[in-house]
Protein backbone atom coordinates (compact mmCIF):
# COMPACT_ATOMS: atom_id res chain seq x y z
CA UNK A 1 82.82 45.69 53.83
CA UNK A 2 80.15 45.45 51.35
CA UNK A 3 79.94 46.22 47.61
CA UNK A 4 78.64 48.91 46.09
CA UNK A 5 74.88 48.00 44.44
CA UNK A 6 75.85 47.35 40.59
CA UNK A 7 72.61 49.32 40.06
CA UNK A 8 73.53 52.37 41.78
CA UNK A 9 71.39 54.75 39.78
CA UNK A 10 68.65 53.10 41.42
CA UNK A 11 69.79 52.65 44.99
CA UNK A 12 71.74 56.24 45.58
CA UNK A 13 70.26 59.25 46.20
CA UNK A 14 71.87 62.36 45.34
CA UNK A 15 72.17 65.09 47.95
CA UNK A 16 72.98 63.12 50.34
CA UNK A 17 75.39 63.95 52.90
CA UNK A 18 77.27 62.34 56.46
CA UNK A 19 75.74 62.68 59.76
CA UNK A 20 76.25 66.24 61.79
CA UNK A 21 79.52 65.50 64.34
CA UNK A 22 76.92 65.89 67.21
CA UNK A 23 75.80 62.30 66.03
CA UNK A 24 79.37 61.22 66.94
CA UNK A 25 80.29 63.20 69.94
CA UNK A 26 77.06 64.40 72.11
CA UNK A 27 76.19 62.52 75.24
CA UNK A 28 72.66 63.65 74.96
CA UNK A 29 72.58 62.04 71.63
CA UNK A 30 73.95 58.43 72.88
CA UNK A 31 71.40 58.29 75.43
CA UNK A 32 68.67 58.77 72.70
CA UNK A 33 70.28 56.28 71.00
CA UNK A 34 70.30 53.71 74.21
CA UNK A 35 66.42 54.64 74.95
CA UNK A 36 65.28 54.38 71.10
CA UNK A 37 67.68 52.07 69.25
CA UNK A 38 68.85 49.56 72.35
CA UNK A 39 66.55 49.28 74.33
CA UNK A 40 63.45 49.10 72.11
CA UNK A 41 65.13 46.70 69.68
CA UNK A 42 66.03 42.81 69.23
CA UNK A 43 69.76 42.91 70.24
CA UNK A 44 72.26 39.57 69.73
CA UNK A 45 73.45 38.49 72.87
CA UNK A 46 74.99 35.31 71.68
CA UNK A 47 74.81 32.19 69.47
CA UNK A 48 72.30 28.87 70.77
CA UNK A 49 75.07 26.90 71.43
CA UNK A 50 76.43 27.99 74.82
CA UNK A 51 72.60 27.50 76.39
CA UNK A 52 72.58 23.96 74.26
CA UNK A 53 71.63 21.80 77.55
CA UNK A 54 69.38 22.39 79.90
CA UNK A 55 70.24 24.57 82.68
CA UNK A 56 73.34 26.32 80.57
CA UNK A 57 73.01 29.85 81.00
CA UNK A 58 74.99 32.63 79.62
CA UNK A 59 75.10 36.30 80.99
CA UNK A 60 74.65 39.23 78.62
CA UNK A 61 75.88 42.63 80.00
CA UNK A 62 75.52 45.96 78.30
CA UNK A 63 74.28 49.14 78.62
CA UNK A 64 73.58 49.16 82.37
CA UNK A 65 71.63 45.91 82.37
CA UNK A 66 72.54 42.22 82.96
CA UNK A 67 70.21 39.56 81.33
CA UNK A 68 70.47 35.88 82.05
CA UNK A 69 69.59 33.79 78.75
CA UNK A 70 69.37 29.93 80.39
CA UNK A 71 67.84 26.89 78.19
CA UNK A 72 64.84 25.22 81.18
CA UNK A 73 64.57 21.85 81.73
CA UNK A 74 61.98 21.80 79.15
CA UNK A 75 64.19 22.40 77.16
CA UNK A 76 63.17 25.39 76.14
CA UNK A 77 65.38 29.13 75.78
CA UNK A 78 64.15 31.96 78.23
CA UNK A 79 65.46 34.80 79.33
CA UNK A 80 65.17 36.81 82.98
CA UNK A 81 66.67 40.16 84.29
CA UNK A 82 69.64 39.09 86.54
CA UNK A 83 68.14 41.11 89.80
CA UNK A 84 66.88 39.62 92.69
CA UNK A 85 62.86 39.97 93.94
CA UNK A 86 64.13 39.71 97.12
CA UNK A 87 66.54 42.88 97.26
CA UNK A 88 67.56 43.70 94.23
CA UNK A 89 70.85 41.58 94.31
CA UNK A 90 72.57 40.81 90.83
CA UNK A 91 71.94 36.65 90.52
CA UNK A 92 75.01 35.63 88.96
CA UNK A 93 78.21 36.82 87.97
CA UNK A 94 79.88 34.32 85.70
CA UNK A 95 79.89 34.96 82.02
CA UNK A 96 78.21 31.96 81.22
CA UNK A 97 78.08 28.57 83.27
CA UNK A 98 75.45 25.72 84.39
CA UNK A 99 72.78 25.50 86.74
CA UNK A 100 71.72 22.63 88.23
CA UNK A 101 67.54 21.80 88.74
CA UNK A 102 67.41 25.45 90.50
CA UNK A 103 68.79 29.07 90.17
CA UNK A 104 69.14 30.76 93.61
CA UNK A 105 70.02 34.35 94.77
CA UNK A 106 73.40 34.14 96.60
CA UNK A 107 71.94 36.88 99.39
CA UNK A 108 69.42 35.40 100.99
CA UNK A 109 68.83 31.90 99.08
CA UNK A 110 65.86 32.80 96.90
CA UNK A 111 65.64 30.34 94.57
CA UNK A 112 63.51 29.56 91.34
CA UNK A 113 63.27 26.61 89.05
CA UNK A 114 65.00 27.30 85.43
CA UNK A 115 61.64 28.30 84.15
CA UNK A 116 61.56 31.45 86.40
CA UNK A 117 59.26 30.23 89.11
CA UNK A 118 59.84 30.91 92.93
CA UNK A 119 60.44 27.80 94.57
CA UNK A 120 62.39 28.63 97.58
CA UNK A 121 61.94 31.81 99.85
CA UNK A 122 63.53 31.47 103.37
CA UNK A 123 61.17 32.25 106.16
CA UNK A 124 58.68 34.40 103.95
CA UNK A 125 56.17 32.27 105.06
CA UNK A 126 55.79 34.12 108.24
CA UNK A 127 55.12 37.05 106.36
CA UNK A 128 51.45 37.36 105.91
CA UNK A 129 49.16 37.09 102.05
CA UNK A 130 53.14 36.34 101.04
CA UNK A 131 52.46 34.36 97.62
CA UNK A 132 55.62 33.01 95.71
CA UNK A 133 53.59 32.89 92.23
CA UNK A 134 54.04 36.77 92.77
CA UNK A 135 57.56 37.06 92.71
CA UNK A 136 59.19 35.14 89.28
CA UNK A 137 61.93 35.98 87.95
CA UNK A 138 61.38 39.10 85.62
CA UNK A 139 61.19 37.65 81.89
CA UNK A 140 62.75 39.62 79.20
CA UNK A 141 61.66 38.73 75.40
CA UNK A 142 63.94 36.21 73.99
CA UNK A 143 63.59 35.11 70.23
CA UNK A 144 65.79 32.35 68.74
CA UNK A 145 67.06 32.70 64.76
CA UNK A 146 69.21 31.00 62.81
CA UNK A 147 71.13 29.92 66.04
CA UNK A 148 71.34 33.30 67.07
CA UNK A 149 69.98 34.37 70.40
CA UNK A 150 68.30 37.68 70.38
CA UNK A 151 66.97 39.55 73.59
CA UNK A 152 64.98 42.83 74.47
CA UNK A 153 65.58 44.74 77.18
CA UNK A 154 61.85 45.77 77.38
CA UNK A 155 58.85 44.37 77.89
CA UNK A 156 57.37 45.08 74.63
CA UNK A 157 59.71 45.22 71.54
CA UNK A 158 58.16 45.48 67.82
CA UNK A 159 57.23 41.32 66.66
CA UNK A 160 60.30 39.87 65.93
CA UNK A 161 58.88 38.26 62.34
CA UNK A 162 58.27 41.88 61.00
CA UNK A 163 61.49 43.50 62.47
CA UNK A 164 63.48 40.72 60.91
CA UNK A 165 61.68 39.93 57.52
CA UNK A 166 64.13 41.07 55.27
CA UNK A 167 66.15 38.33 56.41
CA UNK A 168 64.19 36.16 57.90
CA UNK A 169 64.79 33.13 55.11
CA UNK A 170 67.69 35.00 53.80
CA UNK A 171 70.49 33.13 55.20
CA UNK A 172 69.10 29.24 54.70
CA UNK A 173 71.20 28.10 52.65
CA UNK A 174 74.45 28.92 54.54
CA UNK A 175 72.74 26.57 57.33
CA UNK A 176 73.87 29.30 60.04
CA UNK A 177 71.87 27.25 62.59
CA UNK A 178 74.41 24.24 62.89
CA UNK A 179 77.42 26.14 62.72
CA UNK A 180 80.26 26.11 65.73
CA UNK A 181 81.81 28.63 66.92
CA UNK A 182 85.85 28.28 66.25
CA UNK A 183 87.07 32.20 67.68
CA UNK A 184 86.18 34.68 69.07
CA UNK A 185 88.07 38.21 69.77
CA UNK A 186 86.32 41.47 71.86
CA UNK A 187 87.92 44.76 70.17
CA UNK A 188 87.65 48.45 72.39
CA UNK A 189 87.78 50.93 69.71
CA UNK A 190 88.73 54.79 70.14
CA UNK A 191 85.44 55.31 67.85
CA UNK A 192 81.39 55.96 68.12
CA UNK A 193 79.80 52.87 67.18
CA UNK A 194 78.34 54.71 64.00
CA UNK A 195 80.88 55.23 62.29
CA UNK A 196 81.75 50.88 63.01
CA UNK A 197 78.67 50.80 61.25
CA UNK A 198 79.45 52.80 58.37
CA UNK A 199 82.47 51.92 57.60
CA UNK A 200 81.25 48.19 57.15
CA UNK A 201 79.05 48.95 55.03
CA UNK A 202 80.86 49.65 52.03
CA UNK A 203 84.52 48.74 50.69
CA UNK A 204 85.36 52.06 48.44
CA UNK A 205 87.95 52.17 51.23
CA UNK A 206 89.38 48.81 50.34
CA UNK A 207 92.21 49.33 48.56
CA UNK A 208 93.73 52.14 50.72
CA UNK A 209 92.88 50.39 53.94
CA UNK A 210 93.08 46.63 53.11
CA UNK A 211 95.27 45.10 50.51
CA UNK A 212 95.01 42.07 51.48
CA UNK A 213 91.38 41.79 51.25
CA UNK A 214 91.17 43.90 48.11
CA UNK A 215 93.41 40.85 46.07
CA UNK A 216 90.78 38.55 47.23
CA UNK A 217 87.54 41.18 46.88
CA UNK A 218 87.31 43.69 44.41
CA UNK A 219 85.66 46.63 45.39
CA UNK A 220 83.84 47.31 42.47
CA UNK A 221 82.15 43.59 42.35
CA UNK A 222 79.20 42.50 43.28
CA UNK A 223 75.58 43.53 43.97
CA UNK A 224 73.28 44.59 47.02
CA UNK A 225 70.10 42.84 47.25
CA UNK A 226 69.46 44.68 50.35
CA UNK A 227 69.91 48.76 49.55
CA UNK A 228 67.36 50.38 51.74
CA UNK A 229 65.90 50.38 55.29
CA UNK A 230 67.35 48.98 58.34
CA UNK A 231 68.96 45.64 57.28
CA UNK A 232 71.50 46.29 54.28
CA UNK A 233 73.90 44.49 52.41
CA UNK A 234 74.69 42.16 49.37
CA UNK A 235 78.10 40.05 47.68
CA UNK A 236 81.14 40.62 46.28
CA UNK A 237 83.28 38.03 44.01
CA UNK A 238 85.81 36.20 45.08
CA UNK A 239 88.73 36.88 42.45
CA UNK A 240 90.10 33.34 40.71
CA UNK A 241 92.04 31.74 41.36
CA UNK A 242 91.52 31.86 45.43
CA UNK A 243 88.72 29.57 47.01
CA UNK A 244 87.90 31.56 50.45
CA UNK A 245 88.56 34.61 51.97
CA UNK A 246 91.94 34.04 54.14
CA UNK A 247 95.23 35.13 54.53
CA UNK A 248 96.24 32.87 51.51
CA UNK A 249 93.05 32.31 49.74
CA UNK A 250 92.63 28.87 50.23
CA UNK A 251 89.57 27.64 51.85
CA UNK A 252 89.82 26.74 55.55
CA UNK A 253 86.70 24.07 55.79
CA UNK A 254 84.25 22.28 54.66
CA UNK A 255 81.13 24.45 52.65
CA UNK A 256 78.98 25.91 55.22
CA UNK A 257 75.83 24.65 53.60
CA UNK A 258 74.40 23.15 50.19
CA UNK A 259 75.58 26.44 48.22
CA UNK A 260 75.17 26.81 44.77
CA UNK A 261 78.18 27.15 42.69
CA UNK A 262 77.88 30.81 42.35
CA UNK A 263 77.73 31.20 46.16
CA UNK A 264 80.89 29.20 46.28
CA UNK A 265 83.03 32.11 44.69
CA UNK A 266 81.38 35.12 46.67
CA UNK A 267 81.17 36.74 50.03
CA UNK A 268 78.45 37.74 51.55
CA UNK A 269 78.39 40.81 53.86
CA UNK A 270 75.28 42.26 56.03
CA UNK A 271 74.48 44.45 58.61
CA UNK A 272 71.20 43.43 60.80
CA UNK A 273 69.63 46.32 62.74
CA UNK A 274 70.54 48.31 64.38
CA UNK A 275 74.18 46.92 65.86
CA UNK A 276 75.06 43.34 64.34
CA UNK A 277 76.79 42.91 61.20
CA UNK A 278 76.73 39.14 59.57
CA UNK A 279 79.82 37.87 57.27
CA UNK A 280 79.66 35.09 55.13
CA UNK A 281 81.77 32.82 52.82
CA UNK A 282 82.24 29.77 51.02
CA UNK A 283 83.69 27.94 54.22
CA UNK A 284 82.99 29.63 57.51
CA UNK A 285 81.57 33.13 58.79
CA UNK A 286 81.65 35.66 61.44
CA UNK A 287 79.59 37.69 63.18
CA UNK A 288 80.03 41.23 64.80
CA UNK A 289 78.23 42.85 67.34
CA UNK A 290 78.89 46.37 68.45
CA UNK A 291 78.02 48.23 71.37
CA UNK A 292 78.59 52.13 72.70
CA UNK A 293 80.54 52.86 75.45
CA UNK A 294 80.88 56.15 75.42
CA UNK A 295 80.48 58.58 72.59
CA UNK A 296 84.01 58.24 71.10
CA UNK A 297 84.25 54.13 72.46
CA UNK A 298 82.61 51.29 71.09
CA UNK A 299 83.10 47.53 72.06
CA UNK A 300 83.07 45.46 69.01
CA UNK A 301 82.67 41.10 70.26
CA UNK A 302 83.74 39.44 66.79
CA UNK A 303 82.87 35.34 66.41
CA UNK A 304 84.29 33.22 63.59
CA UNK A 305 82.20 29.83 63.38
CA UNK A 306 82.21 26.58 61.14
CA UNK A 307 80.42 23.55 59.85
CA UNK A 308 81.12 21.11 62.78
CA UNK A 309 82.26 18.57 59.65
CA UNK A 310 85.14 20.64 59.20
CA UNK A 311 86.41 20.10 62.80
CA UNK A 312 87.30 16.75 62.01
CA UNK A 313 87.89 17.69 58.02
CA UNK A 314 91.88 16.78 56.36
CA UNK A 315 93.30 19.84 56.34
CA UNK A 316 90.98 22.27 58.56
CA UNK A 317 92.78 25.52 59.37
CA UNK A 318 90.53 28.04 60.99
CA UNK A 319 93.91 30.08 61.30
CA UNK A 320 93.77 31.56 57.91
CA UNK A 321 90.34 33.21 58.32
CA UNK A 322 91.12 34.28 61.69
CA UNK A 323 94.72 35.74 60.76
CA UNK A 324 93.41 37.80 58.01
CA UNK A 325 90.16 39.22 59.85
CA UNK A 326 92.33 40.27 62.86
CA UNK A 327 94.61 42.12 60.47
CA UNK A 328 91.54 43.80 58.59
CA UNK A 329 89.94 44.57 61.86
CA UNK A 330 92.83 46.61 63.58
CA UNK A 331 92.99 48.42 59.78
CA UNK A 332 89.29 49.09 60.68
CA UNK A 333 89.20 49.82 64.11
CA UNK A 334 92.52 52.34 63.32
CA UNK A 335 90.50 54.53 60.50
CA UNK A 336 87.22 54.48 62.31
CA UNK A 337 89.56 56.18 65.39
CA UNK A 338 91.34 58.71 62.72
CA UNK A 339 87.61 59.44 61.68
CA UNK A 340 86.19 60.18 65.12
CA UNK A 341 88.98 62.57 65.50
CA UNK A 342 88.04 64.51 62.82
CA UNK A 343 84.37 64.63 63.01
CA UNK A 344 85.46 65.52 66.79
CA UNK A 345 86.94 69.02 65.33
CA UNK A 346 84.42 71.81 65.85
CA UNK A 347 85.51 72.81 61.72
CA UNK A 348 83.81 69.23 60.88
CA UNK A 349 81.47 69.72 58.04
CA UNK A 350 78.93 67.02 57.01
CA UNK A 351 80.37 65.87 53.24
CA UNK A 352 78.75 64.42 50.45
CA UNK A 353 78.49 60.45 49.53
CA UNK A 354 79.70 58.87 46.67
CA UNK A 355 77.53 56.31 44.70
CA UNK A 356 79.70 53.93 45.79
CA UNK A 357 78.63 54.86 49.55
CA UNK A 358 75.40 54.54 48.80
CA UNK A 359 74.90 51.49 51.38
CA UNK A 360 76.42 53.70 54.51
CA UNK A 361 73.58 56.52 52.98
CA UNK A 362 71.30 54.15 53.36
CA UNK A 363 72.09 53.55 56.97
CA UNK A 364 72.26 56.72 57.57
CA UNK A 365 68.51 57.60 56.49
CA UNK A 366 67.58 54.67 58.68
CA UNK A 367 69.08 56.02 61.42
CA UNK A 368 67.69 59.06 60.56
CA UNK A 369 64.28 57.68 60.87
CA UNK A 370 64.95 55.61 64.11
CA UNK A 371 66.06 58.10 65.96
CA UNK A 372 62.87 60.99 64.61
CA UNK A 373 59.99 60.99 67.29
């Protein structure tokens, strides 16, 4: 939940309205959204970590396709369709696991090195002008950032650097890149992944929907440095006395990074094109990413992570961050269903937004633009 920009004069438009209920309930328009928004884009697929030795792989699943992300024994990160070029047969079906020097098709016993090359074909070599240099594994475009591992699903995605320039130095100081993962939760929600989105993106909701995080983040604090195009966000103040956002306000860890003392006392909140959202405080963060299902059902995989100091840190209680964003996520995930119902109703009508919505406008006009031919 993000902040309205303190300068809202000169970050909301007036005029501007919510999305049609087509945008939430049409078929036709999720499937434009997988071919122009999923498919053609960077998506998160994980943090570095679980591929941190060579030959750990993880398996990323959505949307119809299956991508294996495995760190070579050159240490470096690729990533290869998990499909056969044999027969077609998915690779491998564990979440995530090791292999050793080779990866090999269970079918038939194709098998390639952890670079993607064929190494092994079983009796292709009767089969005449048969060349295994032919028949990799098929790469898909893998970019690391900020311990982040981000994948495209096709061939040719727009250059990661310019996509992600907003942000791309953004986040330093919270040193993101060395940061453990303590939690992790995977939410089904009743809602289209929209209005997820949306609703993250600004906290006028706040003290209706979360009272607990409202004592510890005023909605009316803070600023956007981030107000318009595809990667949005800003701070809000931590109120005095508390230290952290958790279920008693007391920090949980040690600082995430070098922060300045102002960045001690705020929260940072962030939503990275088109489908990842990035919170951050004093002491640890989490990550969201959220993925259609359906029209009316999203899949939201939520991470909590820490500076690995603060695993062996007096006092370290990861509880208190994780207690309080479970509670504010089924308050969430309960209003975003309660919404999808009634943009569901055929008397919908598209209503205006508030200054203090103008981040959610903003994402809406960048949606807008995605999704124009």
């Amino acid at each position: 939940m993000t902040s309205s920009f303190a300068r809202t004069a000169t970050t909301y438009r007036q005029g501007a309205h919510t999305l049609a209920g087509e945008y939430y309930t049409s078929d036709a328009v999720l499937q434009e959204e997988i071919e122009r928004l999923f498919r053609r884009q960077w998506m998160c697929v994980g943090r570095e970590e679980r591929v941190a030795d060579a030959g750990a792989y993880l398996v990323h699943e959505r949307l119809g396709e299956s991508i294996i992300v495995v760190r070579g024994r050159d240490g470096a990160v690729r990533a290869f369709h998990n499909t056969c070029r044999h027969r077609g047969t998915k690779i491998c079906e564990a979440a995530s696991g090791q292999f050793g020097a080779t990866i090999q098709c269970p079918y038939h016993a194709w098998t390639w090195s952890t670079d993607g090359h064929l190494v092994g074909a079983p009796h292709m070599q009767d089969v005449e002008g048969f060349d295994k240099s032919a028949y990799p594994l098929l790469a898909a475009p893998v970019k690391l950032w900020e311990g982040f591992v981000f994948v495209a699903y096709e061939p040719d995605p727009p250059p990661f650097e310019e996509v992600f320039r907003p942000v791309m130095d953004l986040f330093g100081r919270f040193n993101l890149r060395s940061l453990v993962r303590t939690g992790r939760e995977d939410y089904e929600v009743r809602a289209n992944w929209k209005l997820i989105m949306q609703n993250y993106s600004e906290c006028l909701h706040c003290p209706t929907i979360h009272p607990e995080l409202n004592q510890l983040l005023p909605y009316t604090s803070g600023a956007n440095d981030l107000h318009d195009g595809p990667f949005l966000g800003g701070y809000m103040e931590i109120t005095p006395p508390h230290e952290s956002v958790t279920m008693t306000g007391r920090s949980c860890g040690r600082p995430l990074g070098d922060l300045p003392d102002a960045d001690r006392r705020r929260a940072f909140y962030y939503t990275l094109w088109p489908n990842m959202m990035v919170s951050l405080h004093p002491d640890y963060a989490n990550w969201y990413s959220v993925w259609p299902l359906s029209p009316d059902r999203s899949m939201v995989t939520c991470e909590w992570m820490m500076h690995p100091g603060s695993l062996d840190a007096p006092g370290y209680d990861p509880a208190g961050a994780v207690e309080l964003w479970h509670t504010v996520n089924a308050q969430d995930w309960h209003i975003c269903e309660l919404s999808q119902a009634g943009v569901s109703s055929r008397h919908y009508v598209p209503g205006p937004y508030s200054p203090r919505e103008s981040i959610p406008a903003a994402w809406d006009r960048a949606y807008v633009e995605a999704m124009t031919p």
